[in-house]
Protein backbone atom coordinates (compact mmCIF):
# COMPACT_ATOMS: atom_id res chain seq x y z
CA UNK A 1 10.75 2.00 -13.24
CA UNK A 2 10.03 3.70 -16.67
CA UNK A 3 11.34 0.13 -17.96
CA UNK A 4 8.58 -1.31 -16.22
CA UNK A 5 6.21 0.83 -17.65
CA UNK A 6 7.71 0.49 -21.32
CA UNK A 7 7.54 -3.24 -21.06
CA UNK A 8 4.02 -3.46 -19.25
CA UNK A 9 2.62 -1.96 -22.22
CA UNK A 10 4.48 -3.74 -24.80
CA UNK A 11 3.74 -6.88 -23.19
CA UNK A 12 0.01 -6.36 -22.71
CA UNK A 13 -0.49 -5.01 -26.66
CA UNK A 14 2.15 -8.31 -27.91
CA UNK A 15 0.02 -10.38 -26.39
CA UNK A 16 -3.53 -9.63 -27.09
CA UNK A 17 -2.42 -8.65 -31.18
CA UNK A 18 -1.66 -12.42 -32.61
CA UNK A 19 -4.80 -13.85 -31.14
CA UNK A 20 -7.45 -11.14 -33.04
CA UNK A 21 -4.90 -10.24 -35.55
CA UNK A 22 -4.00 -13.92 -37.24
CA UNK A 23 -7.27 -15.45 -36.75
CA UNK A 24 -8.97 -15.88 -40.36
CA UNK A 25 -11.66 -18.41 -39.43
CA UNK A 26 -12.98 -17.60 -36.14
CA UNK A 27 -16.47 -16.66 -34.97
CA UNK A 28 -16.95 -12.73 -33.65
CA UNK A 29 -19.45 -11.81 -31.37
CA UNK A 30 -20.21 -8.84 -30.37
CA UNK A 31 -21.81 -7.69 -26.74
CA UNK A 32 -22.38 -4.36 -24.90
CA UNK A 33 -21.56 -4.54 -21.42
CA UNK A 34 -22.58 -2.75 -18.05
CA UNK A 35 -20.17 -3.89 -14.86
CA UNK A 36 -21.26 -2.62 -11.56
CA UNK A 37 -18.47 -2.85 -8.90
CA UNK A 38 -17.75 -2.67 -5.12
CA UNK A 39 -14.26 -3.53 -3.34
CA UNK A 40 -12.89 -2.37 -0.06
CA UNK A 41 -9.00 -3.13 1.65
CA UNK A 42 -10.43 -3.10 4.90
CA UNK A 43 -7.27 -2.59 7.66
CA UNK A 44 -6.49 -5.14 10.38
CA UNK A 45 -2.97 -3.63 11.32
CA UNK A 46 -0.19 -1.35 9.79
CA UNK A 47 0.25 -3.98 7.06
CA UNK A 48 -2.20 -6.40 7.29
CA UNK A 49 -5.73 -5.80 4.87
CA UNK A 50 -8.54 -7.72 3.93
CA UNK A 51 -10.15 -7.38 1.18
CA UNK A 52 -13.88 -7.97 -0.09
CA UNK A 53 -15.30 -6.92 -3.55
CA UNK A 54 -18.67 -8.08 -5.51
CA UNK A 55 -19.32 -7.42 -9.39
CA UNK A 56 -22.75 -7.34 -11.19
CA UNK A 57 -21.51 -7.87 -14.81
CA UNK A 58 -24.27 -6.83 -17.32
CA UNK A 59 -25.39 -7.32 -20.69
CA UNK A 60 -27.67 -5.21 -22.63
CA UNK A 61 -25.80 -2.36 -20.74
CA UNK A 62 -28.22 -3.21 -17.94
CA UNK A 63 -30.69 -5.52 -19.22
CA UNK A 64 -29.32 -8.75 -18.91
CA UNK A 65 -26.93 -11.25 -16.66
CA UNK A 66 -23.34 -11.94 -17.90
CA UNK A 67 -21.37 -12.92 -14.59
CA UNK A 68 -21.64 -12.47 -11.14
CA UNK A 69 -18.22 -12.49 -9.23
CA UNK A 70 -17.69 -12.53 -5.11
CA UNK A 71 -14.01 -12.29 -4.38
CA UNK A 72 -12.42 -11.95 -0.46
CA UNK A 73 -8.93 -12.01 0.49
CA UNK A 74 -5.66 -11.02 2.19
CA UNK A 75 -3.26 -8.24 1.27
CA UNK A 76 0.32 -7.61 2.73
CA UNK A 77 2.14 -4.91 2.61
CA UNK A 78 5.80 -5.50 2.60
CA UNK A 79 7.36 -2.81 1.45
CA UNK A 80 5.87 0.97 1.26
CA UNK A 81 5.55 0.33 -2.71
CA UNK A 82 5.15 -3.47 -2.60
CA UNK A 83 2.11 -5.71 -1.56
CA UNK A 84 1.54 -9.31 -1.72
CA UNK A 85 -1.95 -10.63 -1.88
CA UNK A 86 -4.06 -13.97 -2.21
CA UNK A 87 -7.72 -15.06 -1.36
CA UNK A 88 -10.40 -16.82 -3.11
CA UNK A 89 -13.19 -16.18 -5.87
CA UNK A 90 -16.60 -17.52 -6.64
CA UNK A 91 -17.82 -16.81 -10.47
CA UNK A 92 -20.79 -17.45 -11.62
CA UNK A 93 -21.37 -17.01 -15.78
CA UNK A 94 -24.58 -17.00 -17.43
CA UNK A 95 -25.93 -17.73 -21.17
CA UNK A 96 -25.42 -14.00 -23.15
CA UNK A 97 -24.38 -13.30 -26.81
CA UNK A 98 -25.01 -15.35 -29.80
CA UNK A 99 -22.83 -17.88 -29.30
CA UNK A 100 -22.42 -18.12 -25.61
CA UNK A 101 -19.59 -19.62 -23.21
CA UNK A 102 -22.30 -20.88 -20.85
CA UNK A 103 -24.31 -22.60 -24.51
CA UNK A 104 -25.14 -25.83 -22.10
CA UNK A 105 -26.57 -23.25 -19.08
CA UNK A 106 -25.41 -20.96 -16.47
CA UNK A 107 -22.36 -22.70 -14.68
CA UNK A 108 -20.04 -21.93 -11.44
CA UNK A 109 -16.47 -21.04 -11.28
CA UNK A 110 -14.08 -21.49 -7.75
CA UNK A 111 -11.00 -19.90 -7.92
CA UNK A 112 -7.61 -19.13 -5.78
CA UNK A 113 -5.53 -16.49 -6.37
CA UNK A 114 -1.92 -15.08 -5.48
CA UNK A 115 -0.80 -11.65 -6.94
CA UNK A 116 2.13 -8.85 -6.42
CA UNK A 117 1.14 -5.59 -6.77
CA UNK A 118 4.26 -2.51 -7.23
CA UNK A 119 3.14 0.97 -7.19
CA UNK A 120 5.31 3.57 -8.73
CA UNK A 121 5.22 7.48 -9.50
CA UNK A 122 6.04 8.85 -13.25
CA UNK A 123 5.48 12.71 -12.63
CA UNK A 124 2.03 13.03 -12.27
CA UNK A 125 1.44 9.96 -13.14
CA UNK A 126 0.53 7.32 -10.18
CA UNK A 127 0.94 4.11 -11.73
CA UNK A 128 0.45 0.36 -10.32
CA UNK A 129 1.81 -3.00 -11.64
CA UNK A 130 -0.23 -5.97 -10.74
CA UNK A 131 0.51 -9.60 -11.71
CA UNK A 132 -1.72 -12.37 -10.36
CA UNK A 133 -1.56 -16.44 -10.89
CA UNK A 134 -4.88 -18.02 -10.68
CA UNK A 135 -6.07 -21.65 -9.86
CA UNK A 136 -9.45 -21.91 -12.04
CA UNK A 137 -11.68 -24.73 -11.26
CA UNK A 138 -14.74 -24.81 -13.37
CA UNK A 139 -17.88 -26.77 -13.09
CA UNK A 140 -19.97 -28.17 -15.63
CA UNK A 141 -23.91 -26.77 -15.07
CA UNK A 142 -25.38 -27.86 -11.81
CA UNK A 143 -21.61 -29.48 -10.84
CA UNK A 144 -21.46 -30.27 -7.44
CA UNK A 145 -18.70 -32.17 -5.36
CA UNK A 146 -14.87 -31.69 -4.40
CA UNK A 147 -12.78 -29.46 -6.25
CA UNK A 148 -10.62 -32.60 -7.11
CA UNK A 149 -12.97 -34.55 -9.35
CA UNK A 150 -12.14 -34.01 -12.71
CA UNK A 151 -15.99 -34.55 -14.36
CA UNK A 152 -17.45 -31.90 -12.40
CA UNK A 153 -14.75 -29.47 -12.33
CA UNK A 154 -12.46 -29.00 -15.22
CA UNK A 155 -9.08 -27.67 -13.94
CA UNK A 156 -7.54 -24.49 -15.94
CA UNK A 157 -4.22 -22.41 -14.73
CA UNK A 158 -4.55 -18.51 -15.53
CA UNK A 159 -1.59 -15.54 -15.13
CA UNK A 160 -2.56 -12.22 -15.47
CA UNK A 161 -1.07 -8.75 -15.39
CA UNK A 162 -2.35 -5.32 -15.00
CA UNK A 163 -0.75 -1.71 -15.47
CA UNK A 164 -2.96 0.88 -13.59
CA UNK A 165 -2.35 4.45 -14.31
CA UNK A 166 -4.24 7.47 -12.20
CA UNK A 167 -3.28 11.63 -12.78
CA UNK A 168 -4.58 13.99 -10.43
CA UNK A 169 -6.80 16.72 -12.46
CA UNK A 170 -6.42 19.11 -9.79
CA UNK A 171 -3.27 19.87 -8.16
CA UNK A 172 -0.24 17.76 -8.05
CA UNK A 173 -1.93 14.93 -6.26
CA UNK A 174 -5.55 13.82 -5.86
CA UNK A 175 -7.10 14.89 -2.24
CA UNK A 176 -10.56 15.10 -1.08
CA UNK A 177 -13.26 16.57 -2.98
CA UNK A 178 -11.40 16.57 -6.34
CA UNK A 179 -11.24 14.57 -9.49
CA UNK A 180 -8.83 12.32 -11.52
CA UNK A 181 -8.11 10.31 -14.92
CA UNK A 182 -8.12 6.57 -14.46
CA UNK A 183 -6.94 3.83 -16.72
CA UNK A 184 -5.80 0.58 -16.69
CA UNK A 185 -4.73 -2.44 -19.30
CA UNK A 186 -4.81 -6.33 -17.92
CA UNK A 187 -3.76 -9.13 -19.93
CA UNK A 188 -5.03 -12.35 -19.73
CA UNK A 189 -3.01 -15.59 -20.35
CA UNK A 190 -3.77 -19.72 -19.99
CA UNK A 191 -0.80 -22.01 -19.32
CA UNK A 192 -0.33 -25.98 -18.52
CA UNK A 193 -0.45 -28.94 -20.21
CA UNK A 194 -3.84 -28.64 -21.54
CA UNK A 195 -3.36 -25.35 -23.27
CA UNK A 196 -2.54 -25.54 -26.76
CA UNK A 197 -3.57 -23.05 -29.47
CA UNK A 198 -5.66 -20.64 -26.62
CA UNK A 199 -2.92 -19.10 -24.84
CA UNK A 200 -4.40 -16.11 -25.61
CA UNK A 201 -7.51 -16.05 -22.88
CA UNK A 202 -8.93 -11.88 -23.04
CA UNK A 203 -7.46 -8.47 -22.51
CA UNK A 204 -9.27 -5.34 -20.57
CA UNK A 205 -8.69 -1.76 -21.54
CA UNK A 206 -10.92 0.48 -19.73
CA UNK A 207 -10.28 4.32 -19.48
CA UNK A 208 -12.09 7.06 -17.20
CA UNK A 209 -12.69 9.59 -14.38
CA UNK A 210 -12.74 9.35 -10.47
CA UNK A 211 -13.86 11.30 -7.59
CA UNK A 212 -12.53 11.25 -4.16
CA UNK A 213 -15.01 11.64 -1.82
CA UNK A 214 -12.58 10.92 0.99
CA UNK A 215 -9.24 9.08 1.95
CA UNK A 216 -11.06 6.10 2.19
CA UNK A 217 -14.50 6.53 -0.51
CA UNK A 218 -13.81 6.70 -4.15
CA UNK A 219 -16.11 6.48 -7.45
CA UNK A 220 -15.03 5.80 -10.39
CA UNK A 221 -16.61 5.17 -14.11
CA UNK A 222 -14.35 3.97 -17.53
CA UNK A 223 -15.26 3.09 -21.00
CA UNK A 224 -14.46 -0.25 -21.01
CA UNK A 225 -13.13 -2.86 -23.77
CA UNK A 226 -13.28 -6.09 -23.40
CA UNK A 227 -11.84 -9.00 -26.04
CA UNK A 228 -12.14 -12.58 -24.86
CA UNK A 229 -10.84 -16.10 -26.41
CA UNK A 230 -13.54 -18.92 -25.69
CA UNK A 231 -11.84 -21.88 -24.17
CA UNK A 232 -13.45 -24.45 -26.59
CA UNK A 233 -14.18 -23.75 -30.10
CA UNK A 234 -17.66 -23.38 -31.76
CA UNK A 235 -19.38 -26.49 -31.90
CA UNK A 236 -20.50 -26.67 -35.11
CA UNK A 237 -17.41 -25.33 -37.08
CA UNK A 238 -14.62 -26.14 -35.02
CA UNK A 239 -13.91 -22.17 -35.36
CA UNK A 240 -12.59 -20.40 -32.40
CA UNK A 241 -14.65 -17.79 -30.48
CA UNK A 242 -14.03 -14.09 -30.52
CA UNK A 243 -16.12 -11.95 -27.63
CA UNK A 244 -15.60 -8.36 -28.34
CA UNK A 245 -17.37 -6.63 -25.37
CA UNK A 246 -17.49 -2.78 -25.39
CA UNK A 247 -19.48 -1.31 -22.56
CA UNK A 248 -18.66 1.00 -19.17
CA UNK A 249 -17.40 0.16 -15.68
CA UNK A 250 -18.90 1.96 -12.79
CA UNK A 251 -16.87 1.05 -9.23
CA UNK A 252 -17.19 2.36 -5.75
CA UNK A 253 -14.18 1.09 -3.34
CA UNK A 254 -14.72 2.06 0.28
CA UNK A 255 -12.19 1.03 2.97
CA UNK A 256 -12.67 0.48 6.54
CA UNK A 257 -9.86 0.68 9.62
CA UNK A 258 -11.39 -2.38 11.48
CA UNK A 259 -7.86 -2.48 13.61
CA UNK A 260 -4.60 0.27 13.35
């Protein structure tokens, strides 16, 4: 398993380095961020979860709208370390920056999801490795009709993974009333036929502290980085588009035993 660690971060710093490394004409823009969070694995049997989570996503810090995101889904857990997971997400992104993704108005985004998760100890250190494939459809502003028709919704393919790391500051492990470091890199890349030169899609670094309130009630708030690769290029010169988002990430997560 220290492997897996050793290649989780290689993989996630290989891949986000070419795209704002090699880059000489491109178009930076800059953003600070505020993302407000709630998710929940809500239990339905000894291995059987659902899960529900809703992000405010912030510009300005507070000030202004940059996405809203309502995800719900399934979670299995297969093996005491390993879980499989799917579900669906609805995105919504709004005009923000100076040279915004949304630059034709606020627009909708469906997507389904599938993802492994592996969970791991390195001494202290609690880590979690998280890859998820996602089905992206999205819609031109004010696109309505079935998923399937291609000049409403735009069809993209996404794969994404995500090395979580938590260390108890108290003790050997983190119980009640006590805090912890937090920290997690995710990777973000396109594939299919239509991806050509933006591969590359946007990388996450956030960093951090937690409280546990209880087993089942955390908080949690990370610096948070966030570098992203605009599908289409700037209009007017053809450059690509460089988001650099810096900014924080507050999340509560509160689970619920609906069924043992």
């Amino acid at each position: 398993m220290k492997f897996c660690f050793f290649i989780g971060m290689m993989a996630a710093c290989l891949a986000a380095r070419p795209a704002a490394a090699q880059q000489v004409n491109r178009i930076d823009d800059f953003n600070r961020i505020g993302w407000f969070v709630y998710e929940g694995d809500h239990q339905l049997g000894p291995r059987l979860t659902i899960h529900t989570e809703y992000q405010v996503r912030r510009t300005g810090f507070v000030t202004d709208w940059q996405q809203s995101l309502l995800r719900g889904g399934v979670g299995y857990q297969v093996l005491p370390r390993l879980k499989l997971g799917g579900g669906y997400t609805y995105l919504t992104t709004h005009p923000y920056g100076t040279h915004p993704v949304a630059d034709a108005g606020t627009y909708p985004e469906q997507r389904f999801y599938e993802d492994v998760s592996l969970s791991d100890t390195l001494g202290r250190f609690g880590l979690v490795h998280r890859v998820r494939l996602e089905q992206r459809y999205i819609g031109v502003p004010g696109a309505s009709g079935s998923l399937g028709n291609s000049a409403v919704w735009q069809r993209q393919n996404r794969i994404r993974y995500q090395l979580a790391v938590e260390v108890p500051l108290q003790g050997s492990v983190v119980d009640n009333g006590e805090w912890y470091f937090t920290a997690f890199d995710e990777v973000f890349l396109n594939f299919g036929r239509d991806i050509t030169t933006n591969v590359f899609n946007q990388n996450r670094v956030g960093a951090g502290i937690g409280y546990q309130f209880q087993d089942n009630f955390r908080v949690e708030l990370q610096v948070l980085n966030q570098i992203l690769q605009h599908y289409d290029p700037d209009p007017a010169t053809k450059f690509p588009v460089y988001e650099f988002n810096n900014g924080f990430r507050l999340a509560v997560s509160y689970d619920l035993t609906l069924m043992k």
